[in-house]
N, C-alpha and C. Protein backbone atom coordinates (compact mmCIF):
# COMPACT_ATOMS: atom_id res chain seq x y z
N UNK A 1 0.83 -1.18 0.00
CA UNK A 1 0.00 0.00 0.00
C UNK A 1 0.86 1.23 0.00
N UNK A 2 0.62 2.27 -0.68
CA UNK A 2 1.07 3.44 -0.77
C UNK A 2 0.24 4.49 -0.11
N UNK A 3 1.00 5.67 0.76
CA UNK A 3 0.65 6.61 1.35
C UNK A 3 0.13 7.69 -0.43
N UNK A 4 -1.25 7.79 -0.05
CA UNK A 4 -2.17 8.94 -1.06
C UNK A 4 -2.14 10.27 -0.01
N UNK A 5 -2.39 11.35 -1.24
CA UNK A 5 -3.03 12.32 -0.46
C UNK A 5 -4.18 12.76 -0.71
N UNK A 6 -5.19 13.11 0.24
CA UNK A 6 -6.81 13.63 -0.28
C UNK A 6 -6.69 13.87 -2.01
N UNK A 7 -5.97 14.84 -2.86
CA UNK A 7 -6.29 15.21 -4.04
C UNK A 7 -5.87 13.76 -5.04
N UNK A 8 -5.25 12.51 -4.47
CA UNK A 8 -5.36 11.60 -5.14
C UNK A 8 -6.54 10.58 -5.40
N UNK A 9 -7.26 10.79 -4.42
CA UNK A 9 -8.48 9.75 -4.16
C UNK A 9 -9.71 10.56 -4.88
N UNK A 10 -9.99 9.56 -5.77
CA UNK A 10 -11.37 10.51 -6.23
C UNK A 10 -12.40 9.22 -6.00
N UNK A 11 -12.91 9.44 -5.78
CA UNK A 11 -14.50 8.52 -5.36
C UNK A 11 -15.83 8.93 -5.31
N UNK A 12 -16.36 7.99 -5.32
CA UNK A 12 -17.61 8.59 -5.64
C UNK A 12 -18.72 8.74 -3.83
N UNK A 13 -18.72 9.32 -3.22
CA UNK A 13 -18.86 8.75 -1.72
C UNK A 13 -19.80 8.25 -1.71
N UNK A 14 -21.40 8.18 -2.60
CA UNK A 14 -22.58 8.04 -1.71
C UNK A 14 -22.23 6.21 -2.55
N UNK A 15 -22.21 5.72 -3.61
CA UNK A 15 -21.74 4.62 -3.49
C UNK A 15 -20.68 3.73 -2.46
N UNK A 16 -19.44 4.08 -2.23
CA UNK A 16 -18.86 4.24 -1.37
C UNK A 16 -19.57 3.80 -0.02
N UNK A 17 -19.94 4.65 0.30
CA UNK A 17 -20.14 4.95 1.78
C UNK A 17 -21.88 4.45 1.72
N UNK A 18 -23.01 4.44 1.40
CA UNK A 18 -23.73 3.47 1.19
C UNK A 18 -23.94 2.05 0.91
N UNK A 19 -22.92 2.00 -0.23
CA UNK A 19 -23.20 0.50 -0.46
C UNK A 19 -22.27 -0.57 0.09
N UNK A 20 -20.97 -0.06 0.43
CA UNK A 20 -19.94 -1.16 1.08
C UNK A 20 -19.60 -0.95 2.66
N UNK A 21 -19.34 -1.93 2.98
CA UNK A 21 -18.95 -2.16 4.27
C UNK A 21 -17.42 -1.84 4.44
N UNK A 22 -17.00 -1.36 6.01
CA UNK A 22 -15.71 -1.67 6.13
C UNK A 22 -15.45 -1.58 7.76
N UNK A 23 -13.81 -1.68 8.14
CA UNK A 23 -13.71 -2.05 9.26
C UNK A 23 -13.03 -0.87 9.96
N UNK A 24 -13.32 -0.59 11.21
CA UNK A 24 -12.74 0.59 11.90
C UNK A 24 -12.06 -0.75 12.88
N UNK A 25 -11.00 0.15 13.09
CA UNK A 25 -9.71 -0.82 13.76
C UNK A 25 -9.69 0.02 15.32
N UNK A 26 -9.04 -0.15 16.05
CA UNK A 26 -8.45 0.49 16.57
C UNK A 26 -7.32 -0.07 17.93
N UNK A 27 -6.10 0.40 18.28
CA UNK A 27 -5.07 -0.31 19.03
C UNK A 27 -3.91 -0.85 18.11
N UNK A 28 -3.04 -1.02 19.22
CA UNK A 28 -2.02 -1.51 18.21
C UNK A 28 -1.20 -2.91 18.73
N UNK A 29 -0.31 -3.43 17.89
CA UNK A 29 0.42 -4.75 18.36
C UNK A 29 0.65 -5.01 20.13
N UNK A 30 1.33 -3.43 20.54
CA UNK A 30 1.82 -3.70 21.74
C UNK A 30 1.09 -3.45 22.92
N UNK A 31 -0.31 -2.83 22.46
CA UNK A 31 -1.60 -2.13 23.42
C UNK A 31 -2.48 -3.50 23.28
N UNK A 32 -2.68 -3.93 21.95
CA UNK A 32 -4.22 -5.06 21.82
C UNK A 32 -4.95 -4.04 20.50
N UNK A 33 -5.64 -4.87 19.96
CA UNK A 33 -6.69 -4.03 18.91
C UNK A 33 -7.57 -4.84 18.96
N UNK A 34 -8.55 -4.35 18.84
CA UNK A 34 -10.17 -5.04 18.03
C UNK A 34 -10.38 -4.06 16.81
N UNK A 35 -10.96 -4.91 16.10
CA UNK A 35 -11.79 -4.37 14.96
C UNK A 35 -13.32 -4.68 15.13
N UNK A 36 -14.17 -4.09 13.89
CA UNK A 36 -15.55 -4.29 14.11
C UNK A 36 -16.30 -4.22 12.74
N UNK A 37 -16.87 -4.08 11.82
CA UNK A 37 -17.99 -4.36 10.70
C UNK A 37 -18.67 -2.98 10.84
N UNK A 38 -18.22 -1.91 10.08
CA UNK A 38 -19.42 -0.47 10.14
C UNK A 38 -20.08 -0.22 8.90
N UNK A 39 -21.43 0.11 9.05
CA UNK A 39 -21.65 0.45 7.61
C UNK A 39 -22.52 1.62 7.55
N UNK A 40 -22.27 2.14 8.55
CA UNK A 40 -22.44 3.74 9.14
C UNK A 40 -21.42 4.61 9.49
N UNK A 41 -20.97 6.13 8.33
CA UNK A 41 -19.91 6.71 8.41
C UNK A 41 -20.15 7.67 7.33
N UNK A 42 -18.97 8.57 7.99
CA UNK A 42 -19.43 9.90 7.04
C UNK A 42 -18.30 10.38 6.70
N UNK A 43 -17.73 10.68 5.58
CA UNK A 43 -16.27 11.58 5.22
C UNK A 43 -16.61 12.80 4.78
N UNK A 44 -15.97 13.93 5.32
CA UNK A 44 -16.50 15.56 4.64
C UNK A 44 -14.82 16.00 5.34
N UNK A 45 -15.45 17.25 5.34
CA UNK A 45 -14.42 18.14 5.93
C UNK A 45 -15.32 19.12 6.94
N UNK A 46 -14.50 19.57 7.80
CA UNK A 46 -15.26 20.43 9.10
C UNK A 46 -13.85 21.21 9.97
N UNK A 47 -14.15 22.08 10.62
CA UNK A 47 -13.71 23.10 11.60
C UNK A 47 -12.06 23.45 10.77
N UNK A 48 -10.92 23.74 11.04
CA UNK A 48 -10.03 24.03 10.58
C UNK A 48 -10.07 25.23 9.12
N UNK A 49 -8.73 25.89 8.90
CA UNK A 49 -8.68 27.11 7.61
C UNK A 49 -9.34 26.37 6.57
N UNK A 50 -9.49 27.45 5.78
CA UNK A 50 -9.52 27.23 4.28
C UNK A 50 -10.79 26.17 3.96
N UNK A 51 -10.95 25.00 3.74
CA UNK A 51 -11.80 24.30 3.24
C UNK A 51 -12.14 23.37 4.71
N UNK A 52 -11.61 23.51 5.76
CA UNK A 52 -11.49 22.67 6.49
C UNK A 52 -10.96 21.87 6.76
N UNK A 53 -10.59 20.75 8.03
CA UNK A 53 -10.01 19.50 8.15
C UNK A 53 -10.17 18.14 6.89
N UNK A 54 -9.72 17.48 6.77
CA UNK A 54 -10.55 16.81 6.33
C UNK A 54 -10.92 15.40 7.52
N UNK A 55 -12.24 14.63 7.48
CA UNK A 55 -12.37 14.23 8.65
C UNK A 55 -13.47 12.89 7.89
N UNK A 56 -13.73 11.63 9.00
CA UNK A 56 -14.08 10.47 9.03
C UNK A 56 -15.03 10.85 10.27
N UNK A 57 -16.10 10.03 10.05
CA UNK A 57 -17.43 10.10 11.40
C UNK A 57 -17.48 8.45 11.37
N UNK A 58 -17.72 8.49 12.45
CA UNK A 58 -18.07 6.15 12.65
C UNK A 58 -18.73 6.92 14.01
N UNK A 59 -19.56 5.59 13.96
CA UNK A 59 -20.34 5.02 15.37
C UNK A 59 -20.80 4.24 15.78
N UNK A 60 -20.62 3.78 17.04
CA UNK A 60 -19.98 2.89 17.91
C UNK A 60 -21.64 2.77 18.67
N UNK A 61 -22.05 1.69 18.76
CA UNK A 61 -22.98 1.34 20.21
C UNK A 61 -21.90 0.95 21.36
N UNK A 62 -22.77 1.11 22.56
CA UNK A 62 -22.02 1.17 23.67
C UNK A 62 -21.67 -0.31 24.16
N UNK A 63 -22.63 -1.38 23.75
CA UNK A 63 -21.90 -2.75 24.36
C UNK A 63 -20.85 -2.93 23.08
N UNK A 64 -20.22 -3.00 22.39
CA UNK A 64 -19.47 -3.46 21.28
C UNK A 64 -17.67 -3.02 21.98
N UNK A 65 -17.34 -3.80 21.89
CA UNK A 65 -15.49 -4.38 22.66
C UNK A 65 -14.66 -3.36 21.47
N UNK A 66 -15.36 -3.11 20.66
CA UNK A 66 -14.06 -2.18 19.77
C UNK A 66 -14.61 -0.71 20.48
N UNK A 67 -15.73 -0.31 20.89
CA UNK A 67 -15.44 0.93 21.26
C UNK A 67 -14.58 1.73 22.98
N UNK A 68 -14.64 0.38 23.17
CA UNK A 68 -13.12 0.62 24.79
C UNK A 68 -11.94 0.32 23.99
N UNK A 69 -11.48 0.24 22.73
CA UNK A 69 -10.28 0.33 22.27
C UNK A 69 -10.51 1.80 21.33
N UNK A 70 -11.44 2.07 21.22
CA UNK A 70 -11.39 3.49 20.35
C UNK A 70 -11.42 4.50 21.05
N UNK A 71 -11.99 4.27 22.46
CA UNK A 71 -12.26 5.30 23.56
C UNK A 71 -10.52 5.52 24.04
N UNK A 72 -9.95 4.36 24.23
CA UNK A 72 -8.48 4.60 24.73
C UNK A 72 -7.43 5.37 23.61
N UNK A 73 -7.82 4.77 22.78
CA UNK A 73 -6.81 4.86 21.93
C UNK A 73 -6.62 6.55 21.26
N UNK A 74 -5.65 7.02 20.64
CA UNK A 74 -5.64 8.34 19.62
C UNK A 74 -6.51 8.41 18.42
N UNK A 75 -5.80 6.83 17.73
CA UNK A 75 -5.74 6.48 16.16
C UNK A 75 -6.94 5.83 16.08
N UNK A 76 -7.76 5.85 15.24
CA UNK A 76 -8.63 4.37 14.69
C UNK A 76 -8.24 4.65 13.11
N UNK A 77 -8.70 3.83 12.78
CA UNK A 77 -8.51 3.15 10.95
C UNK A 77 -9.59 3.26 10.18
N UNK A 78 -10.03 2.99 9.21
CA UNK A 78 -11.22 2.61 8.42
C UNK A 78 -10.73 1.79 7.57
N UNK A 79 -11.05 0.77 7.49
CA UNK A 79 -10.73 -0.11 5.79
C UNK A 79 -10.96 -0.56 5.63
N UNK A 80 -10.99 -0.30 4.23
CA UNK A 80 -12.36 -0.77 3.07
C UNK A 80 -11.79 -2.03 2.16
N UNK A 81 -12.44 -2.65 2.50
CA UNK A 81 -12.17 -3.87 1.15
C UNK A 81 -13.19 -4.74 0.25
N UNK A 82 -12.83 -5.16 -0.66
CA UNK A 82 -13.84 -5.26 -1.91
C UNK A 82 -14.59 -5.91 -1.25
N UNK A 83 -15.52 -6.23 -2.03
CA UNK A 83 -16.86 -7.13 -1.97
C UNK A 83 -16.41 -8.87 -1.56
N UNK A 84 -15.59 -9.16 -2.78
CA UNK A 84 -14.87 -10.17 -2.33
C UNK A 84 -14.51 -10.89 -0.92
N UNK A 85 -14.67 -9.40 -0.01
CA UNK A 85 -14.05 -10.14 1.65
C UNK A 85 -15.58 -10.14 2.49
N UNK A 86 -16.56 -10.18 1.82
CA UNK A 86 -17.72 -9.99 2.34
C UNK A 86 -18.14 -10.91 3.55
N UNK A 87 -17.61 -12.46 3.50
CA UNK A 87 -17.72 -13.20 4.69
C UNK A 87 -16.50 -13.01 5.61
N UNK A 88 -16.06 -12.21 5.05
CA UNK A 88 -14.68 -11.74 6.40
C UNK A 88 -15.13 -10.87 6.97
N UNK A 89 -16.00 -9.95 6.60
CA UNK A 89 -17.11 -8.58 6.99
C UNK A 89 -18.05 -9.12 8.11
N UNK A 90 -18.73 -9.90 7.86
CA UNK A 90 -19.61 -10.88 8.19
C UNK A 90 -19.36 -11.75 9.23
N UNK A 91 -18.26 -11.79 9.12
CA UNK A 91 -17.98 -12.94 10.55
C UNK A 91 -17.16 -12.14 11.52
N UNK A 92 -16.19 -10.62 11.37
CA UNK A 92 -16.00 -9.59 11.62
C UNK A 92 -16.87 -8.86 12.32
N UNK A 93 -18.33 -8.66 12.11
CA UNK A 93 -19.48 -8.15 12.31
C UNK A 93 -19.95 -8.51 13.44
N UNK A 94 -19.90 -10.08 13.67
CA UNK A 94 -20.98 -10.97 14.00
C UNK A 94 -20.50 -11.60 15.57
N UNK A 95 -19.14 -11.31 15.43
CA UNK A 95 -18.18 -11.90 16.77
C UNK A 95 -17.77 -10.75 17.06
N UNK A 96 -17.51 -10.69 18.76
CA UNK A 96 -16.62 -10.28 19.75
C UNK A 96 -15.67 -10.46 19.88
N UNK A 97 -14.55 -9.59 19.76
CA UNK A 97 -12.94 -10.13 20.23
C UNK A 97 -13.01 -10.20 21.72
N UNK A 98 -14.26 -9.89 22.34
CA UNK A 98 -13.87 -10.28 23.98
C UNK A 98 -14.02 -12.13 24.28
N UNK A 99 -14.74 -12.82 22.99
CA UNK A 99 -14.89 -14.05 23.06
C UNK A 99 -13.79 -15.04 22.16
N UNK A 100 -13.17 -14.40 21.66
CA UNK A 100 -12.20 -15.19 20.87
C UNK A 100 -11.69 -14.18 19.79
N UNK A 101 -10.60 -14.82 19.04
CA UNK A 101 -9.45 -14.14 18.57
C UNK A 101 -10.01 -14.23 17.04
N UNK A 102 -11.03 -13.02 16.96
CA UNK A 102 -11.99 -13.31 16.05
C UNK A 102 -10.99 -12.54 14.88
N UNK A 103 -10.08 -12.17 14.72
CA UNK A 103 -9.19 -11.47 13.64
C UNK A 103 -8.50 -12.74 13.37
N UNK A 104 -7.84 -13.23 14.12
CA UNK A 104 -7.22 -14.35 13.35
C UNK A 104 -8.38 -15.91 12.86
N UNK A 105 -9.02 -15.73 13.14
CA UNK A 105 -10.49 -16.56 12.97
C UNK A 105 -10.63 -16.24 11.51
N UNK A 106 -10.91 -15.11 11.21
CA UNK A 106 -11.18 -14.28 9.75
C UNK A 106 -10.39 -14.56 8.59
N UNK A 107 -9.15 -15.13 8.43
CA UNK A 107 -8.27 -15.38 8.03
C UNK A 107 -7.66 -13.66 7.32
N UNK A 108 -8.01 -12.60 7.62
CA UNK A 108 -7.59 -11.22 7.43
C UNK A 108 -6.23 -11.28 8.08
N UNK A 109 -5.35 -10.42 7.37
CA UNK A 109 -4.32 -10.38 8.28
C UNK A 109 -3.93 -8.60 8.88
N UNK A 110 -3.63 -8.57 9.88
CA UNK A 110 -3.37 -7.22 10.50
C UNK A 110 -1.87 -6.55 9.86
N UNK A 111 -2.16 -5.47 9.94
CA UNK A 111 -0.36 -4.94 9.38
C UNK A 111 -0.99 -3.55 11.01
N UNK A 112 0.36 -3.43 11.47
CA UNK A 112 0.64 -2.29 12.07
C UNK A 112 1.73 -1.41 11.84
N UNK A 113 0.67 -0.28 12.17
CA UNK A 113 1.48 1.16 11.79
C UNK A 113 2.10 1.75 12.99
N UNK A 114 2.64 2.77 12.69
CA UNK A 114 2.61 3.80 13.74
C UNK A 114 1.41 4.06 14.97
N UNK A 115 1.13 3.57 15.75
CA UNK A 115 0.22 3.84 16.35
C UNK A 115 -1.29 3.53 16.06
N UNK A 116 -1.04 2.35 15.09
CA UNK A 116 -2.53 2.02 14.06
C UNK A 116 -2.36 0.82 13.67
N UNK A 117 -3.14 0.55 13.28
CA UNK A 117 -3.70 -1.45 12.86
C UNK A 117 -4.70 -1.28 11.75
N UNK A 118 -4.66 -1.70 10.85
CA UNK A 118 -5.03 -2.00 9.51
C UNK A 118 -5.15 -3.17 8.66
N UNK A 119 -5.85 -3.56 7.57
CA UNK A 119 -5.58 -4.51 6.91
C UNK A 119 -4.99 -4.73 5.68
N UNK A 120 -3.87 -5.93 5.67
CA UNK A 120 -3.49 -6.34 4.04
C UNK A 120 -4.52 -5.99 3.06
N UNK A 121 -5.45 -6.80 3.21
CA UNK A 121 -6.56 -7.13 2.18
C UNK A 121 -7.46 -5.63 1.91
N UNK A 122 -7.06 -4.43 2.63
CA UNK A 122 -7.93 -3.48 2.17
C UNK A 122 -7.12 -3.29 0.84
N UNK A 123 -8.49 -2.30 0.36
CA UNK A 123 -8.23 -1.54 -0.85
C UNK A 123 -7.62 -0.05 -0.66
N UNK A 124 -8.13 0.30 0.75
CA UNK A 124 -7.93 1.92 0.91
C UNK A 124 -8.32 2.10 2.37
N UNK A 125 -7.39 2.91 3.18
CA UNK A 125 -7.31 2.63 4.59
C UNK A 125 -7.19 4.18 5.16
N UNK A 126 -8.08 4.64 5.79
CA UNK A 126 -7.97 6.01 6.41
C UNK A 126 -7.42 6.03 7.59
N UNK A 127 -6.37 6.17 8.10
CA UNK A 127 -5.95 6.65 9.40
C UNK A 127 -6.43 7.66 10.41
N UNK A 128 -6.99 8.02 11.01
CA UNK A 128 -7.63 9.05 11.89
C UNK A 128 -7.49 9.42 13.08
N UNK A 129 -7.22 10.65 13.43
CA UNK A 129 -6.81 11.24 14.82
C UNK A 129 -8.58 11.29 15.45
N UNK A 130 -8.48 10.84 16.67
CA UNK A 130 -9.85 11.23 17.06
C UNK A 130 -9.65 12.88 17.33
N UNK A 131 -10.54 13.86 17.29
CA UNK A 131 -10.82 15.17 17.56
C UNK A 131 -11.87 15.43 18.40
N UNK A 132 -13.01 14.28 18.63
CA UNK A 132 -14.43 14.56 18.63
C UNK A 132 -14.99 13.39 19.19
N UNK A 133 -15.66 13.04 20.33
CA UNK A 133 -16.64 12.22 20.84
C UNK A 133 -17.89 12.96 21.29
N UNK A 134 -18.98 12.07 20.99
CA UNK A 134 -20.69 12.46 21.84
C UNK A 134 -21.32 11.56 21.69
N UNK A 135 -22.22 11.24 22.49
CA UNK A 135 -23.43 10.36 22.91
C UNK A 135 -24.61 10.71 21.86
N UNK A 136 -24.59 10.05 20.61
CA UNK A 136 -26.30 10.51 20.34
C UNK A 136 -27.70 10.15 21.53
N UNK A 137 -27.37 11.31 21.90
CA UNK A 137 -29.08 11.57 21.85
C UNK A 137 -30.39 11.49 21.85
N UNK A 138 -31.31 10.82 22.60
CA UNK A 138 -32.72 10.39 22.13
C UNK A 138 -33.10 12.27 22.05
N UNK A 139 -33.46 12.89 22.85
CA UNK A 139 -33.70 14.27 22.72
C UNK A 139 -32.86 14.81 21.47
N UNK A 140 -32.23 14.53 20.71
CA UNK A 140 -31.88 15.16 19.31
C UNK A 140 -31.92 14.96 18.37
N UNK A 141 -33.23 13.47 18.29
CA UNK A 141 -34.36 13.33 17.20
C UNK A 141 -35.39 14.31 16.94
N UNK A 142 -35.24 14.98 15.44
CA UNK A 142 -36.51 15.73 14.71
C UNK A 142 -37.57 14.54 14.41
N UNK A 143 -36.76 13.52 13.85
CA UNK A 143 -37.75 12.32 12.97
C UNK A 143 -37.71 11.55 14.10
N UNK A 144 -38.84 11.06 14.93
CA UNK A 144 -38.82 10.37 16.25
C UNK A 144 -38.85 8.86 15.61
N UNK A 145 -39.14 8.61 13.97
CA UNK A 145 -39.68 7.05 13.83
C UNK A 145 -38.09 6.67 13.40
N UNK A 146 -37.08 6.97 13.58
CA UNK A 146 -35.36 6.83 13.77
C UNK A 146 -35.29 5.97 14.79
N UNK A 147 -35.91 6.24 15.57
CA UNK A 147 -35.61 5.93 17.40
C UNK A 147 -36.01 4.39 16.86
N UNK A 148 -37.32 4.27 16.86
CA UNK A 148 -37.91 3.01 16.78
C UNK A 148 -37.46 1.85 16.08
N UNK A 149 -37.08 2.46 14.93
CA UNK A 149 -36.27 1.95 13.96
C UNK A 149 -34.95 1.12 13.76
N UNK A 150 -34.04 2.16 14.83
CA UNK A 150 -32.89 2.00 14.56
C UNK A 150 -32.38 1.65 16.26
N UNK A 151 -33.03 2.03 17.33
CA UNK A 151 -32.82 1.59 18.52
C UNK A 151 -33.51 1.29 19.48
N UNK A 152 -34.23 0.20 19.16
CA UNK A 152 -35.40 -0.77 19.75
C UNK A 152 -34.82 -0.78 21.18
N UNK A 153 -33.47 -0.90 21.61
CA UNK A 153 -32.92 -0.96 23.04
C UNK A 153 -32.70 0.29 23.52
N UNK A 154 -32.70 1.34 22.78
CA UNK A 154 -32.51 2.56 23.32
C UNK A 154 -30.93 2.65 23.57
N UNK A 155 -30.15 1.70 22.82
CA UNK A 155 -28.66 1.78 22.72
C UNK A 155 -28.20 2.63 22.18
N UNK A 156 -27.93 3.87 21.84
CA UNK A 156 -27.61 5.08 21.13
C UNK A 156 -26.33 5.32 20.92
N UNK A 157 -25.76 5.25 19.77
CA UNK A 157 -24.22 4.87 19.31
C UNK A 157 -23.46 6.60 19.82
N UNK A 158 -22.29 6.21 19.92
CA UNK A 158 -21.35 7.25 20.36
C UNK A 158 -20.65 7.67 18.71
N UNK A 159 -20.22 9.01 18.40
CA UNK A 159 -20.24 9.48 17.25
C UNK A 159 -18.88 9.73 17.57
N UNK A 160 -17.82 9.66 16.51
CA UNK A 160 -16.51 9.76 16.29
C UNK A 160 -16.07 10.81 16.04
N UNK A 161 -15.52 11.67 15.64
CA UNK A 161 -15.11 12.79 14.53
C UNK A 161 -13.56 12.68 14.41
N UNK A 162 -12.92 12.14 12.97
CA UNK A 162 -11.45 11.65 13.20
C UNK A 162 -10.96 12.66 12.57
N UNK A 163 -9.86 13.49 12.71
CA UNK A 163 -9.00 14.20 11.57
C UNK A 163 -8.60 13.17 10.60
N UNK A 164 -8.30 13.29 9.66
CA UNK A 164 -8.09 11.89 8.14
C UNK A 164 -6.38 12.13 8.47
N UNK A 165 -5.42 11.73 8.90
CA UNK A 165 -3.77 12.44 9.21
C UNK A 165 -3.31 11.07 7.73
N UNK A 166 -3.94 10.34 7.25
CA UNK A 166 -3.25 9.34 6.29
C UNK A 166 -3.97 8.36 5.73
N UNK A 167 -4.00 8.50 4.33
CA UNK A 167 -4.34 7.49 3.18
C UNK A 167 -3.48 6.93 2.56
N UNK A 168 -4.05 5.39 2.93
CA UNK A 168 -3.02 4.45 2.15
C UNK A 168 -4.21 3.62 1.62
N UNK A 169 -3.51 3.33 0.29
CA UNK A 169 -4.54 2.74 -0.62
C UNK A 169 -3.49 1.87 -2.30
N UNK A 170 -4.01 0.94 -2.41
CA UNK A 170 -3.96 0.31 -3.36
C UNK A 170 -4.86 0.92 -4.77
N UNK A 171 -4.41 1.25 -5.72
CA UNK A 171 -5.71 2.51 -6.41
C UNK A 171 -4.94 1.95 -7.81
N UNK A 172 -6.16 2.07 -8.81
CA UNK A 172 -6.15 1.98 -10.09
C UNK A 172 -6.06 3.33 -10.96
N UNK A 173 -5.94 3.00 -12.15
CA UNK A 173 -5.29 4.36 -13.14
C UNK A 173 -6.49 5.49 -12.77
N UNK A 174 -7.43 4.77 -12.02
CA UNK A 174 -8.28 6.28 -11.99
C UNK A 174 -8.25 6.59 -10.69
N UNK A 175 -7.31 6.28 -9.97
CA UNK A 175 -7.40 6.40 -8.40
C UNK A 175 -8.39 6.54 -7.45
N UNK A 176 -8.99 5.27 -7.58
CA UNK A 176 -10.90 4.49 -7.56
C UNK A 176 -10.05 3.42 -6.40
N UNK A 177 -10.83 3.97 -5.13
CA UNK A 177 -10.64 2.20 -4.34
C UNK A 177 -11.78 1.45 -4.90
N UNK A 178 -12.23 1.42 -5.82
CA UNK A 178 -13.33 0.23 -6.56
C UNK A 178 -12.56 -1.29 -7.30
């Protein structure tokens, strides 16, 4: 994988970020990591000069074992990999690393960075400084049929806000993680 910079990646986001899954990491070799299955996330830019930061949103429900490694940690990851790893997504998703060594289960393999954990098998891997934690909210529903919908337990996911500090990506002549 090669280190990109924002003006190399062109994508299309609402495909992207609608239709595929990927994994937020977080921890490293000598701390512990879990990973987890998100398919809720947002990339823009916000607060900082000029055009802004550029920045990653994920969220976390509160029983799930990767978010006491994202809460500790600086760094989390995002990475995306084809369709192809879809039962690695899936069984990623579906297990707890508090019950078993569900990364090496996956047959995925981990690479660590600087302060970060990632995968071989992605296509394109965002590195992220956290900047930003909050509790969604039941009181900061407009559309109340969300609630019902989306949190039958009243489990209300914790919202991320990462600075993007590094893209590494495997990319084709059109510099498409597709």
């Amino acid at each position: 994988m090669k280190e990109l910079t924002i003006q190399d990646v062109n994508i299309s986001p609402i495909p992207l970020f609608a239709d595929e899954w990927a994994l937020v990491t977080a921890g490293t070799k000598e701390t512990g990591f879990n990973t987890m299955t998100i398919s809720w996330r947002h990339v823009g830019a916000i607060w900082g000069a000029n055009q802004g930061m550029p920045t990653a949103t994920i969220y976390i429900r509160p029983q799930r074992y990767t978010k006491e490694f994202v809460d500790r940690e600086p760094l989390f990851t995002i990475s995306y990999l084809s369709a192809d790893y879809r039962k690695e997504l899936l069984y990623l998703g579906g297990r707890s690393g508090r019950d078993e060594d569900k990364v090496a289960n996956s047959g995925l393999t981990p690479v660590f960075g600087d302060g970060f954990t990632y995968f071989a098998e992605a296509k394109m891997v965002l590195v992220c400084r956290k900047v930003y934690a909050a509790p969604i909210l039941e009181s900061g529903f407009m559309d109340r049929s969300i609630i019902d919908g989306n949190y039958p337990q009243r489990d209300y996911h914790t919202m991320y806000i990462g600075e993007i500090v590094k893209i590494l990506g495997v990319e084709t002549s059109a510099n498409s993680p597709k």
